[in-house]
Protein backbone atom coordinates (compact mmCIF):
# COMPACT_ATOMS: atom_id res chain seq x y z
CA UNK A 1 0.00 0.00 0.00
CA UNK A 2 1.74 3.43 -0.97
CA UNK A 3 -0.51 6.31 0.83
CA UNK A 4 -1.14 9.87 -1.13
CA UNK A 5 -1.93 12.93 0.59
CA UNK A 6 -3.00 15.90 -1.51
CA UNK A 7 -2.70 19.23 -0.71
CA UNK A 8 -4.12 22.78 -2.14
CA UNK A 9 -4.53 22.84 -5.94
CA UNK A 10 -3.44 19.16 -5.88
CA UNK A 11 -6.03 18.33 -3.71
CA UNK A 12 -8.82 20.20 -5.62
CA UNK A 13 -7.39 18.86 -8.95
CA UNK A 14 -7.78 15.28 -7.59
CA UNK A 15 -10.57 16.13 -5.52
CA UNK A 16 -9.66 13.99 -3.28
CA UNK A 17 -7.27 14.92 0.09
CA UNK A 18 -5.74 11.49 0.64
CA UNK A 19 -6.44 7.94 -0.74
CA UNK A 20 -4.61 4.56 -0.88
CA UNK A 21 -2.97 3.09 -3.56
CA UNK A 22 -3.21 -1.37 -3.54
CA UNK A 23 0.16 -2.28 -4.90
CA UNK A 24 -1.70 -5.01 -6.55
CA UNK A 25 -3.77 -2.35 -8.65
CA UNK A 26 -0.69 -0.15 -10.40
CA UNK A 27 -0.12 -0.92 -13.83
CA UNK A 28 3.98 -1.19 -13.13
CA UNK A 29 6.43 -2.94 -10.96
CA UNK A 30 6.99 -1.36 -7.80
CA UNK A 31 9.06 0.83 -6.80
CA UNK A 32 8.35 3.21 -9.22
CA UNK A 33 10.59 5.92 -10.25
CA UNK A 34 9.16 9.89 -10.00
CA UNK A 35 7.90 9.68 -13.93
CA UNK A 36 6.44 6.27 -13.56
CA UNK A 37 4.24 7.44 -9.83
CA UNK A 38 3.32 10.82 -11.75
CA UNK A 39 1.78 8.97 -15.02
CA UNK A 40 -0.04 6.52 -12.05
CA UNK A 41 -1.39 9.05 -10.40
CA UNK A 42 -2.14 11.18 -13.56
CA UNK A 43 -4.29 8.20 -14.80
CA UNK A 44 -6.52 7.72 -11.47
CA UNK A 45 -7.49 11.36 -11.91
CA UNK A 46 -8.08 11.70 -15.55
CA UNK A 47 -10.75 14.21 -15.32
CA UNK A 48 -10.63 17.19 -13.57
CA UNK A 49 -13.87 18.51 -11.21
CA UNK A 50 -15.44 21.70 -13.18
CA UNK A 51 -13.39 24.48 -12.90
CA UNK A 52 -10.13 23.03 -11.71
CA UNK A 53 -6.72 21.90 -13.33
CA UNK A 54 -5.95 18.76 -14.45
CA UNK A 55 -3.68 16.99 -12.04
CA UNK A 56 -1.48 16.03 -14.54
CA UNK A 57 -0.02 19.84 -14.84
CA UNK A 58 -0.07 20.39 -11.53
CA UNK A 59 1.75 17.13 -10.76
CA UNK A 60 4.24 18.91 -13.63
CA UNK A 61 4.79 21.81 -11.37
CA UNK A 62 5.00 20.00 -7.52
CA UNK A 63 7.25 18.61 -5.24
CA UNK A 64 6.84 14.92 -4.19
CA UNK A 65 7.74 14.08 -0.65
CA UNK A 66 8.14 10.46 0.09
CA UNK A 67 8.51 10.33 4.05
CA UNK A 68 8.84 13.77 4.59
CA UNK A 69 11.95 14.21 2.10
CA UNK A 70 11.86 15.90 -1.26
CA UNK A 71 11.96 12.66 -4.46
CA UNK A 72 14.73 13.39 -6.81
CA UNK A 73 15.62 11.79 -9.66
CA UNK A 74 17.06 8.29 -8.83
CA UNK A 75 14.30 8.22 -6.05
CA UNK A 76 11.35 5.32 -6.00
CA UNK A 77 8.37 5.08 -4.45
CA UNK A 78 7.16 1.33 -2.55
CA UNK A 79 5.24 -0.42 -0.48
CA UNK A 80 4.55 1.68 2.49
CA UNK A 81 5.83 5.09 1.82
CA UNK A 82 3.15 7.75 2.05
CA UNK A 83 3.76 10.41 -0.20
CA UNK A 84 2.75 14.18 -0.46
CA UNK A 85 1.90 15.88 -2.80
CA UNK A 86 2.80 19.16 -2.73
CA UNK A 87 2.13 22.06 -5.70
CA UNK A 88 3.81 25.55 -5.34
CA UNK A 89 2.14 27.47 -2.86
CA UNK A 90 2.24 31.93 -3.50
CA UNK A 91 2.26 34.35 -0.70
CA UNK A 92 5.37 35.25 1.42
C-alpha cells in the first residue's frame, strides 16, 4: 500500500485529500521511479472537477515528498511510503 496525501490545488485537482494506492492495482512494478508514480497518479485522476486543473499539470509543477523528504531523480516510491503531494504554494 503506498498512501497519497494531496494538498491545495493538488487536492482540488484530484478532488480527493488522501487515498490509498493497492500495490496489486498499479499498472507497473513497484518501486516506481518519480515519472512512472506521476503517469499513475495522472491516470486515477483523468478528469478534472469543473473548474479546476488537471492533475497532470499540476503534478508537472510540484514537489513529491516520500517520508517527509523531497523525491529526486534516482528516487522510488514502494510499499509503504506515504507520499505528499505538494504544488507551489504563493504568498510570502
Amino acid at each position: 500500500m503506498i498512501t497519497v496525501r494531496y494538498f491545495a490545488a493538488a487536492r482540488a485537482a484530484a478532488a480527493c485529500t488522501q487515498e490509498e494506492l493497492a500495490l496489486e492495482e498499479l499498472p507497473a512494478a513497484v518501486p516506481l521511479d518519480r515519472d512512472s508514480f506521476v503517469r499513475v497518479l495522472a491516470e486515477r485522476h483523468p478528469t478534472p472537477p469543473d473548474g479546476e486543473p488537471a492533475l497532470a499539470g499540476v503534478l508537472a509543477q510540484s514537489s513529491l515528498l516520500v517520508g517527509g523528504v523531497a523525491m529526486r531523480p534516482g528516487h522510488t516510491v514502494g510499499a509503504g511510503d506515504t507520499v505528499d503531494v505538494l504544488p507551489p504554494f504563493s504568498g510570502g
